[in-house]
Protein backbone atom coordinates (compact mmCIF):
# COMPACT_ATOMS: atom_id res chain seq x y z
CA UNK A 1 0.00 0.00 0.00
CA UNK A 2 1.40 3.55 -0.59
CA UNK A 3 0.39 6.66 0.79
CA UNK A 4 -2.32 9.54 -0.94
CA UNK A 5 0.42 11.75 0.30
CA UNK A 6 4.39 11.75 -1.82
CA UNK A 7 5.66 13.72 1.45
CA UNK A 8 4.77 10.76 3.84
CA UNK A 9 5.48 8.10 1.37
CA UNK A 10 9.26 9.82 0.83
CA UNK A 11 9.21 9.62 4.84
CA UNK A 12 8.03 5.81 4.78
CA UNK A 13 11.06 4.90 1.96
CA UNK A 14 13.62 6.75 4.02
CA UNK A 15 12.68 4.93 7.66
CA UNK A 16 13.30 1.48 5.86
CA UNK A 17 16.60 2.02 5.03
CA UNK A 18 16.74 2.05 8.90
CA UNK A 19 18.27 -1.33 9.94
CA UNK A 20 15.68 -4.04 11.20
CA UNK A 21 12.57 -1.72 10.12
CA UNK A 22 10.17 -3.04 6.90
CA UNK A 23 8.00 -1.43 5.64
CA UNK A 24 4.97 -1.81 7.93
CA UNK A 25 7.03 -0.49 10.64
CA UNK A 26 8.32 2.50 8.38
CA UNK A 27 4.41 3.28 7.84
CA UNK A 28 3.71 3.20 11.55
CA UNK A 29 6.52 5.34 12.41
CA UNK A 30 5.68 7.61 9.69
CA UNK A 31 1.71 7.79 10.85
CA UNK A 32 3.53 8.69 14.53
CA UNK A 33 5.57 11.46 13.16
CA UNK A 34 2.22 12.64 11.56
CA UNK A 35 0.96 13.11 15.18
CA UNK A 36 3.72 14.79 16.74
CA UNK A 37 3.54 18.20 17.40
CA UNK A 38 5.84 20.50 14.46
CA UNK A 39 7.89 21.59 17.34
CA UNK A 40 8.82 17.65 18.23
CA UNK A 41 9.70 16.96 14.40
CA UNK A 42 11.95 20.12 14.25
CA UNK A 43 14.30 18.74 17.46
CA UNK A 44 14.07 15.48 15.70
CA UNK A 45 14.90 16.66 12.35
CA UNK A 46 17.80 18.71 14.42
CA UNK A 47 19.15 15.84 16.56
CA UNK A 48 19.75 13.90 13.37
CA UNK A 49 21.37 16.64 11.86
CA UNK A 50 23.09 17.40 14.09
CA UNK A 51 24.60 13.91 14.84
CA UNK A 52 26.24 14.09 10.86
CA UNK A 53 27.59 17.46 11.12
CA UNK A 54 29.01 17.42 15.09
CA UNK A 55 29.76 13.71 15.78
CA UNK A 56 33.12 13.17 15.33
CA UNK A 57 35.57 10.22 16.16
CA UNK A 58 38.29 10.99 19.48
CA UNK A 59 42.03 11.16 18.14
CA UNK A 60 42.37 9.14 21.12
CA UNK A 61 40.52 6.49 22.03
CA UNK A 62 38.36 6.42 18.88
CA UNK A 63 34.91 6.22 20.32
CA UNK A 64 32.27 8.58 19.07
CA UNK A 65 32.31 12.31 20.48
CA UNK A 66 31.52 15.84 20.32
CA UNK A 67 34.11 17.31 21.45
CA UNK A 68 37.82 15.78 21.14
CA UNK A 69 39.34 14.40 23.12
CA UNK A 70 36.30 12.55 24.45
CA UNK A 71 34.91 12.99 28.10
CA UNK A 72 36.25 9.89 29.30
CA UNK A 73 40.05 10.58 27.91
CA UNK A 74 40.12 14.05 29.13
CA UNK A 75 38.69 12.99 32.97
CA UNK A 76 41.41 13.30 35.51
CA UNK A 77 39.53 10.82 37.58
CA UNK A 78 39.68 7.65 34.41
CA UNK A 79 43.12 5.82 35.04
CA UNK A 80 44.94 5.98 32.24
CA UNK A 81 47.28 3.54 33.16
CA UNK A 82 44.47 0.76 32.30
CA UNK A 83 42.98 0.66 28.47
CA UNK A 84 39.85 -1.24 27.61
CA UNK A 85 39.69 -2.35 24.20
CA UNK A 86 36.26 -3.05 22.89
CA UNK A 87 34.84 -3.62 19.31
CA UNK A 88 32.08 -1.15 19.07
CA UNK A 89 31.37 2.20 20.52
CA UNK A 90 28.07 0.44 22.13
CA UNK A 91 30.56 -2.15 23.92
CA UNK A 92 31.65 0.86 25.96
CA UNK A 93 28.38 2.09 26.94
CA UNK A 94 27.37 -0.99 27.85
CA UNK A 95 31.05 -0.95 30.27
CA UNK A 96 29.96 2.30 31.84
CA UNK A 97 26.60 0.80 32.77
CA UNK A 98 28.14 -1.00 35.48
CA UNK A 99 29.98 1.45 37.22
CA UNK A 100 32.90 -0.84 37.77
CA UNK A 101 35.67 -0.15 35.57
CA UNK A 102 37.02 3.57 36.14
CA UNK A 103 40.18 2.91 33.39
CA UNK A 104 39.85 3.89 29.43
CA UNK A 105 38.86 3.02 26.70
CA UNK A 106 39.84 2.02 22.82
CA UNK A 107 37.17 1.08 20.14
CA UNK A 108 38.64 -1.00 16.96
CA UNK A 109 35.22 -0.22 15.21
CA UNK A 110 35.12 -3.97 14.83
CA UNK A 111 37.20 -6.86 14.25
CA UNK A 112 39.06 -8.94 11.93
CA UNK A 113 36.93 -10.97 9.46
CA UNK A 114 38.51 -12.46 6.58
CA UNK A 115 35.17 -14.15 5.25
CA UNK A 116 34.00 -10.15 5.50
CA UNK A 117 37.74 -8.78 4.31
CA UNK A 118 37.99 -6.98 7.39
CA UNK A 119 41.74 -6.85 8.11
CA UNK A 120 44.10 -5.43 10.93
CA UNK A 121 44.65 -2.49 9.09
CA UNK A 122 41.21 -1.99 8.92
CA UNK A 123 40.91 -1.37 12.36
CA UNK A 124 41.74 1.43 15.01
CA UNK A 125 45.23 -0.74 16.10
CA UNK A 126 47.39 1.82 14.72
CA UNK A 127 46.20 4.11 17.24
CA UNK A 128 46.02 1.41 20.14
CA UNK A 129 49.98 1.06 19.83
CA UNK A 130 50.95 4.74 19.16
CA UNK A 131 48.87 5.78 22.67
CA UNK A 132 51.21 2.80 23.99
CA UNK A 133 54.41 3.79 22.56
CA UNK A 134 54.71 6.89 20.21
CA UNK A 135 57.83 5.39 18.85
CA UNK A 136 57.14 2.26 18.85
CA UNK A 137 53.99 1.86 15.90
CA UNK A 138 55.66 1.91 12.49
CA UNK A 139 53.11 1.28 9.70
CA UNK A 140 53.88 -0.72 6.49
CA UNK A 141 54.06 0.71 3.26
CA UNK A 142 51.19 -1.51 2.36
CA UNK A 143 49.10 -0.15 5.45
CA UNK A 144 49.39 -3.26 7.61
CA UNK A 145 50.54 -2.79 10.72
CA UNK A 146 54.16 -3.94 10.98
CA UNK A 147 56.02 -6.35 13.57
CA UNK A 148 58.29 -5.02 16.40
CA UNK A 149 61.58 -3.38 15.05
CA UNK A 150 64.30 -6.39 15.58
CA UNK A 151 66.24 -5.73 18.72
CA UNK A 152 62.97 -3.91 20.73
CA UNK A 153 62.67 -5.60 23.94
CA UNK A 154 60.16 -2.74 25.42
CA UNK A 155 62.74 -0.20 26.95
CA UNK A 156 60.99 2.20 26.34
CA UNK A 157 58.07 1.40 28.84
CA UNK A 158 54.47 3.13 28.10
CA UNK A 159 52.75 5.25 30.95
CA UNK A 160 50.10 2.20 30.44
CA UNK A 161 50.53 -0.50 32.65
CA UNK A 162 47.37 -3.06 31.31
CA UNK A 163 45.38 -3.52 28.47
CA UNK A 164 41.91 -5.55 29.08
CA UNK A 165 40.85 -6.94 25.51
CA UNK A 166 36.92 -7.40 25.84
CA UNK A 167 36.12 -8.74 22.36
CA UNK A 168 32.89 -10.83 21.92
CA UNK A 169 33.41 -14.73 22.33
CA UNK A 170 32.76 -15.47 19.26
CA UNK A 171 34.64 -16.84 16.29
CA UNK A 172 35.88 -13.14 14.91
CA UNK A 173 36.45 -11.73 18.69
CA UNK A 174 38.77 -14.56 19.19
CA UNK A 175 41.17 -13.57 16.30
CA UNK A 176 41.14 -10.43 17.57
CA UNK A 177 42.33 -10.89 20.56
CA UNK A 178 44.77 -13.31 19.24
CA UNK A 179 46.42 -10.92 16.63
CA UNK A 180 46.29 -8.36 19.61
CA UNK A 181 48.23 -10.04 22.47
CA UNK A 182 50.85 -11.15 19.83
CA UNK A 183 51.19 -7.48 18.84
CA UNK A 184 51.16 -6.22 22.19
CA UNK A 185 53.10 -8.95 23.49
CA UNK A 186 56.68 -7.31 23.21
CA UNK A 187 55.84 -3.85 24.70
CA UNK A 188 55.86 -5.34 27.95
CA UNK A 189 52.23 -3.79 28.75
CA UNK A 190 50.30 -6.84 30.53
CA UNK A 191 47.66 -7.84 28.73
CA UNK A 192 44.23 -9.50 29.49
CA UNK A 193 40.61 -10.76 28.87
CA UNK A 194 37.32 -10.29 30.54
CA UNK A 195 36.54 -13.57 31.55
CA UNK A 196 34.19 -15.69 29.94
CA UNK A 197 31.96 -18.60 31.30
CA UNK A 198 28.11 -18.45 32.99
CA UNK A 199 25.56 -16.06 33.63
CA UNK A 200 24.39 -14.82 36.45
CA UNK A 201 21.30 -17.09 37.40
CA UNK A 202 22.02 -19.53 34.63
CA UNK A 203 21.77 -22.93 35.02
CA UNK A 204 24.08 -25.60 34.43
CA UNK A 205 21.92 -27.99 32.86
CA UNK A 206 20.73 -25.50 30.28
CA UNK A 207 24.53 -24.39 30.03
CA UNK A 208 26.61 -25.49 26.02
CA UNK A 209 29.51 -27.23 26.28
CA UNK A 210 31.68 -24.65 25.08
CA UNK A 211 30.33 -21.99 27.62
CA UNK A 212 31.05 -24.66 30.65
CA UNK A 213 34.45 -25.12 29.47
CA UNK A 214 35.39 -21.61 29.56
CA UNK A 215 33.80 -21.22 32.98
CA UNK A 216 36.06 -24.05 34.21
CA UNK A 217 39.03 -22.37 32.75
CA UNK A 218 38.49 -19.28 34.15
CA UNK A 219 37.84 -20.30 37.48
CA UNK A 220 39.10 -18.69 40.51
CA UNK A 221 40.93 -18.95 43.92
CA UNK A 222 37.93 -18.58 46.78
């Protein structure tokens, strides 16, 4: 069915390009914009705006900002001895939501998928080893980021003392991690992963096999 109305059926064509929304949903949204007061549409029509024009990426930890460096990279109260590196800008909201971890951050903006032809040097891990060692990241003449000069054995120590990987367990946040610990390996930085295994008022019964195993690897001292 198509709209009486080529203003409302533009609107309908433009909300399912919107990931996860057909076209049913694109009408319903459109028939709610309909109802919304002209004063509502403008801030919405503003915020979206407004997100292209100001929304920019931090030249430091490469999360999404407005003003650079981000909030979290330019608190005096983050430790900045202690680097999170997530996937996605979402992975570090979701962080935050627990109130728990008071280091920083790094976002990738994803990870490495061959069967996608996502590469390393497709990633934000250029940036990851410069805010370790400014001297230390050389890039390739072919973009990928190149091995440890021979003869570096980390004398140069970065300010940073740990970096937490917190990929996804899955297939693709694996490799990541991999290719990162290797990389990071001879800068003398620790480096570890969020732990892995089951959730809080799971059973064990309803548990996979390859969940249990990681909860028995990662167990701990009581």
């Amino acid at each position: 069915m198509h709209f009486t109305s080529e203003s409302v059926e533009a609107l309908v064509e433009q909300f399912t390009k919107l990931p996860t929304v057909g076209r049913k949903t694109a009408q319903r949204l459109a028939a709610f914009v309909l109802k919304m007061p002209r004063e509502e549409v403008v801030e919405l029509a503003k915020a979206l705006v407004a997100v292209k024009d100001r929304v920019k990426h931090c030249s430091v930890c490469c999360n999404i900002t407005d003003n650079d460096p981000c909030p979290i990279c330019a608190s005096d109260r983050r430790d900045q001895t202690l680097i999170c590196v997530v996937e996605e800008h979402n992975d570090v909201l979701a962080l935050e939501r627990t109130n728990e971890y008071r280091g920083v951050y790094h976002v990738l903006g994803g990870v490495i998928s061959p069967l996608d032809g996502v590469g390393p040097e497709d990633l934000h891990i250029r940036e990851l080893m410069v805010r370790l060692n400014p001297d230390f990241q050389k890039v390739a003449a072919n973009g990928h980021v190149a091995e440890p000069e021979e003869g570096y054995e980390g004398e140069e120590k970065a300010p940073v003392k740990e970096v937490i990987l917190a990929m996804n367990p899955n297939v693709e946040g694996d490799t990541t991690a991999y290719y990162l610990s290797q990389l990071l390996r001879p800068t003398g930085v620790r480096v570890t992963r969020i732990a892995r295994g089951l959730p809080i008022g799971g059973d064990l019964e309803y548990a996979d096999e390859a969940t249990l195993s990681r909860a028995i690897e990662g167990r701990m001292v009581l």
